[in-house]
C-alpha atoms as a PDB file:
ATOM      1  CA  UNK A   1       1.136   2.836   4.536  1.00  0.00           C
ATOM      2  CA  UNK A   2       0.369  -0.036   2.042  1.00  0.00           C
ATOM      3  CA  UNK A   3       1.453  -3.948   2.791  1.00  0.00           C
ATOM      4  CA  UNK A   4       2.217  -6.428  -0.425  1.00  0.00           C
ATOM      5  CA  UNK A   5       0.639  -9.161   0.730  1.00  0.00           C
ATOM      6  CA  UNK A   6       2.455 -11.656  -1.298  1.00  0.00           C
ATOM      7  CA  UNK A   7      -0.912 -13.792  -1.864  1.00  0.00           C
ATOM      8  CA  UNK A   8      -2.968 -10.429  -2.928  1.00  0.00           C
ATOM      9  CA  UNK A   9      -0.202  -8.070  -3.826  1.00  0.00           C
ATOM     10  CA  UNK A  10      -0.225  -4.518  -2.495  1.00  0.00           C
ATOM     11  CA  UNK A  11      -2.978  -3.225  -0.334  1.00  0.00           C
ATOM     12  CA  UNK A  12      -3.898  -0.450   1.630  1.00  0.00           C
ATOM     13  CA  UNK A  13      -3.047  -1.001   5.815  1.00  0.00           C
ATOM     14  CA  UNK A  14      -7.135  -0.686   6.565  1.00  0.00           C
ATOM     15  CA  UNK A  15      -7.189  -4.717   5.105  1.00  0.00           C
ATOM     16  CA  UNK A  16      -4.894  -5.447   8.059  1.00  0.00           C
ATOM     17  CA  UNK A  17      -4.937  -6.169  11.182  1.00  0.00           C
ATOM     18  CA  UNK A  18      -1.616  -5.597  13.650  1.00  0.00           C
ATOM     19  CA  UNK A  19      -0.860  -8.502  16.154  1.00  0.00           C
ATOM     20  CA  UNK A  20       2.356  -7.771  17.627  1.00  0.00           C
ATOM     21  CA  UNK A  21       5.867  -8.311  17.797  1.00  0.00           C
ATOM     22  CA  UNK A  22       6.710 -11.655  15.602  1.00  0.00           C
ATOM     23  CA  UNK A  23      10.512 -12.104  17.382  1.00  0.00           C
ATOM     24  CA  UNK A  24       8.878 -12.911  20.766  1.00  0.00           C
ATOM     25  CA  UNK A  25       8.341 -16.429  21.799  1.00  0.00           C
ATOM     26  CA  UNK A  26       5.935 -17.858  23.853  1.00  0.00           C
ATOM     27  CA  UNK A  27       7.855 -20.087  26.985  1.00  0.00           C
ATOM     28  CA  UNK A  28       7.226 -23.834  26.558  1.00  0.00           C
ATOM     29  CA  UNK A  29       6.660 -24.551  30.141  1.00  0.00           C
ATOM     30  CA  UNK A  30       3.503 -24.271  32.245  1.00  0.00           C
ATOM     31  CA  UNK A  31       5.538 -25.044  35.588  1.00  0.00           C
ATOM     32  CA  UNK A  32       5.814 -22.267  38.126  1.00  0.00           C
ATOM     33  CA  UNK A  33       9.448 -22.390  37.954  1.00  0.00           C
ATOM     34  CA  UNK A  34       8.682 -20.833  34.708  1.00  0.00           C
ATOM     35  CA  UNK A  35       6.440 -17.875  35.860  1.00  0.00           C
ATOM     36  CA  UNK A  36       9.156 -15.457  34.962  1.00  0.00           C
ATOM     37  CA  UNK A  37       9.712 -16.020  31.482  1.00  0.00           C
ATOM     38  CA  UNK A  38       5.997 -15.692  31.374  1.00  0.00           C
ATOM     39  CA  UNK A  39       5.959 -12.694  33.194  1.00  0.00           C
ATOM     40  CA  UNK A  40       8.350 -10.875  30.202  1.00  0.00           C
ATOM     41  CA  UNK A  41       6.470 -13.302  27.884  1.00  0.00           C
ATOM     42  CA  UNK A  42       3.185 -11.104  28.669  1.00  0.00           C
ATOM     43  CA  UNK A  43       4.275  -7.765  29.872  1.00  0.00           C
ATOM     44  CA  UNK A  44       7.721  -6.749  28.904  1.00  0.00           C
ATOM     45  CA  UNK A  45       7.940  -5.736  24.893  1.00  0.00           C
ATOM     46  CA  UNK A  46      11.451  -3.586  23.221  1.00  0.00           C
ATOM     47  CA  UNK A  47      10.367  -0.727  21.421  1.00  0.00           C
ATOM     48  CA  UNK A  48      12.914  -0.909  19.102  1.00  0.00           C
ATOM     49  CA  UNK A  49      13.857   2.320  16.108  1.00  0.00           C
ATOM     50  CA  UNK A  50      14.753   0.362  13.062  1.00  0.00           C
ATOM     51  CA  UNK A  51      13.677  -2.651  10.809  1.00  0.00           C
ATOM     52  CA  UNK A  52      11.189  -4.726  13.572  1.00  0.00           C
ATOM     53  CA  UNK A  53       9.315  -8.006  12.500  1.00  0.00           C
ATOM     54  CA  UNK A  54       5.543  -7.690  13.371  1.00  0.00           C
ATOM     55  CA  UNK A  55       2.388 -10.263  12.999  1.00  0.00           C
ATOM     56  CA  UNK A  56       0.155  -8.651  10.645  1.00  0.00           C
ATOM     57  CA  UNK A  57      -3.482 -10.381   9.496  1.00  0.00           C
ATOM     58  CA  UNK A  58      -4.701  -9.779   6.353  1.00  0.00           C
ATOM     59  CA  UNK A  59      -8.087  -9.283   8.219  1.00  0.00           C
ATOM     60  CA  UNK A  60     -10.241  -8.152   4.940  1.00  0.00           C
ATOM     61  CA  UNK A  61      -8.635  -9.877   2.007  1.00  0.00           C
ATOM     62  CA  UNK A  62      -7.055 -13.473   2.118  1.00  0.00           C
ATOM     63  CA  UNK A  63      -7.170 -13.854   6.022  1.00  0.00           C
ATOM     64  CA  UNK A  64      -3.144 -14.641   6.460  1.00  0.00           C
ATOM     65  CA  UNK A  65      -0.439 -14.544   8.837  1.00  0.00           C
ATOM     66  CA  UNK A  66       2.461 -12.320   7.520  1.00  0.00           C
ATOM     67  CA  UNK A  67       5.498 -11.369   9.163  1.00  0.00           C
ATOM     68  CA  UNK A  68       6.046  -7.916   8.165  1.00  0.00           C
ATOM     69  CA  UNK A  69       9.762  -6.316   8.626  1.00  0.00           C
ATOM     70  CA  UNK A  70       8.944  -2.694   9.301  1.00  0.00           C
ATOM     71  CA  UNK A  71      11.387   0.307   9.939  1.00  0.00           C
ATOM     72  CA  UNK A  72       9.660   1.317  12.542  1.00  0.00           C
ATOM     73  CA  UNK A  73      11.161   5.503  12.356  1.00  0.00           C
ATOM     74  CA  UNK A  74       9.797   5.997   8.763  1.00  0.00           C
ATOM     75  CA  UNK A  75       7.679   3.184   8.581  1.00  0.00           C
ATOM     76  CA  UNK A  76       8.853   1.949   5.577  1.00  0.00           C
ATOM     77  CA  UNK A  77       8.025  -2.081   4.828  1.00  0.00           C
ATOM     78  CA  UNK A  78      11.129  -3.499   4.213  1.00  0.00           C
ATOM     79  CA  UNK A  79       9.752  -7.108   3.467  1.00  0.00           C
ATOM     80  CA  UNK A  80       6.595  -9.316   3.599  1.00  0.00           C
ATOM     81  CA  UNK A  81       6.823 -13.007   3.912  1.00  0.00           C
ATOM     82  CA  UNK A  82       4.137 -15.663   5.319  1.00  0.00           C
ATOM     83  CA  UNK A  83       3.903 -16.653   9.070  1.00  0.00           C
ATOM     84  CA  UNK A  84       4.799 -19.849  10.007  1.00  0.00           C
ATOM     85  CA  UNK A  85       8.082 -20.709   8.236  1.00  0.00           C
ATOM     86  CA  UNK A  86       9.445 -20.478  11.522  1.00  0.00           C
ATOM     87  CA  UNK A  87       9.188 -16.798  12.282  1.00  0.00           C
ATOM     88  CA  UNK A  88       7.610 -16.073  15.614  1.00  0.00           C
ATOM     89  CA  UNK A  89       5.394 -18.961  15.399  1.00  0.00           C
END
Protein backbone atom coordinates (compact mmCIF):
# COMPACT_ATOMS: atom_id res chain seq x y z
CA UNK A 1 0.00 0.00 0.00
CA UNK A 2 1.51 3.49 -0.78
CA UNK A 3 -0.02 6.96 0.83
CA UNK A 4 0.40 10.48 -1.31
CA UNK A 5 1.21 12.47 1.27
CA UNK A 6 0.20 15.67 -0.27
CA UNK A 7 3.37 17.56 1.34
CA UNK A 8 5.89 14.62 0.04
CA UNK A 9 3.86 12.99 -2.65
CA UNK A 10 3.57 9.21 -2.79
CA UNK A 11 5.32 7.00 -0.34
CA UNK A 12 5.56 3.64 0.69
CA UNK A 13 3.08 2.75 4.10
CA UNK A 14 6.55 1.83 6.22
CA UNK A 15 6.92 6.09 6.45
CA UNK A 16 3.60 5.94 8.32
CA UNK A 17 2.36 5.50 11.24
CA UNK A 18 -1.63 4.39 11.82
CA UNK A 19 -3.50 6.28 14.69
CA UNK A 20 -6.98 5.37 14.42
CA UNK A 21 -10.30 6.12 13.38
CA UNK A 22 -10.41 10.09 12.39
CA UNK A 23 -14.62 10.22 12.57
CA UNK A 24 -14.52 9.63 16.36
CA UNK A 25 -14.66 12.49 18.71
CA UNK A 26 -13.36 12.89 21.90
CA UNK A 27 -16.50 14.03 24.61
CA UNK A 28 -15.99 17.61 25.83
CA UNK A 29 -16.94 16.97 29.35
CA UNK A 30 -14.87 15.68 32.27
CA UNK A 31 -18.11 15.40 34.58
CA UNK A 32 -19.19 11.95 35.63
CA UNK A 33 -22.46 12.45 34.10
CA UNK A 34 -20.37 12.07 31.09
CA UNK A 35 -18.59 8.71 31.89
CA UNK A 36 -20.57 7.02 29.20
CA UNK A 37 -19.73 8.82 26.23
CA UNK A 38 -16.27 8.22 27.48
CA UNK A 39 -16.77 4.78 27.96
CA UNK A 40 -17.65 4.36 23.84
CA UNK A 41 -15.17 7.27 23.48
CA UNK A 42 -12.33 4.65 24.64
CA UNK A 43 -13.60 1.21 24.04
CA UNK A 44 -16.30 0.92 21.50
CA UNK A 45 -14.85 1.41 17.66
CA UNK A 46 -17.26 0.31 14.09
CA UNK A 47 -15.38 -1.82 11.97
CA UNK A 48 -16.80 -0.60 9.07
CA UNK A 49 -16.27 -2.47 5.01
CA UNK A 50 -16.01 0.51 2.78
CA UNK A 51 -14.32 4.01 2.37
CA UNK A 52 -13.27 4.75 6.43
CA UNK A 53 -11.33 8.02 7.43
CA UNK A 54 -8.20 7.08 9.53
CA UNK A 55 -5.33 9.33 11.37
CA UNK A 56 -2.25 8.46 9.68
CA UNK A 57 1.43 10.15 10.75
CA UNK A 58 3.83 10.59 8.35
CA UNK A 59 6.22 9.17 11.08
CA UNK A 60 9.57 9.08 8.74
CA UNK A 61 9.15 11.86 6.24
CA UNK A 62 7.43 15.32 7.01
CA UNK A 63 5.97 14.28 10.50
CA UNK A 64 2.06 15.22 9.57
CA UNK A 65 -1.36 14.53 10.49
CA UNK A 66 -3.35 13.18 7.44
CA UNK A 67 -6.72 11.99 7.30
CA UNK A 68 -6.61 9.17 5.00
CA UNK A 69 -10.10 7.85 3.37
CA UNK A 70 -9.39 4.16 2.96
CA UNK A 71 -11.69 1.36 1.47
CA UNK A 72 -11.08 -0.65 3.99
CA UNK A 73 -12.12 -4.35 1.74
CA UNK A 74 -9.41 -3.67 -0.95
CA UNK A 75 -7.57 -1.17 0.74
CA UNK A 76 -7.54 1.14 -1.82
CA UNK A 77 -6.73 5.09 -0.69
CA UNK A 78 -9.42 6.90 -1.92
CA UNK A 79 -8.09 10.41 -0.72
CA UNK A 80 -5.39 12.13 1.42
CA UNK A 81 -5.96 15.48 2.92
CA UNK A 82 -4.22 17.22 6.12
CA UNK A 83 -5.56 16.80 9.74
CA UNK A 84 -6.95 19.52 11.33
CA UNK A 85 -9.31 21.24 8.85
CA UNK A 86 -11.85 19.99 11.02
CA UNK A 87 -11.68 16.27 10.45
CA UNK A 88 -11.51 14.28 13.63
CA UNK A 89 -9.58 16.85 15.35
Amino acid sequence: MRIKCPYCGERALEEFTYRGDATVRRPESLDRSAAEAWTEYVYLRDNPAGPHKEHWHHSAGCHSWLVVTRDTRTHEIVAVEFAGNGEGT
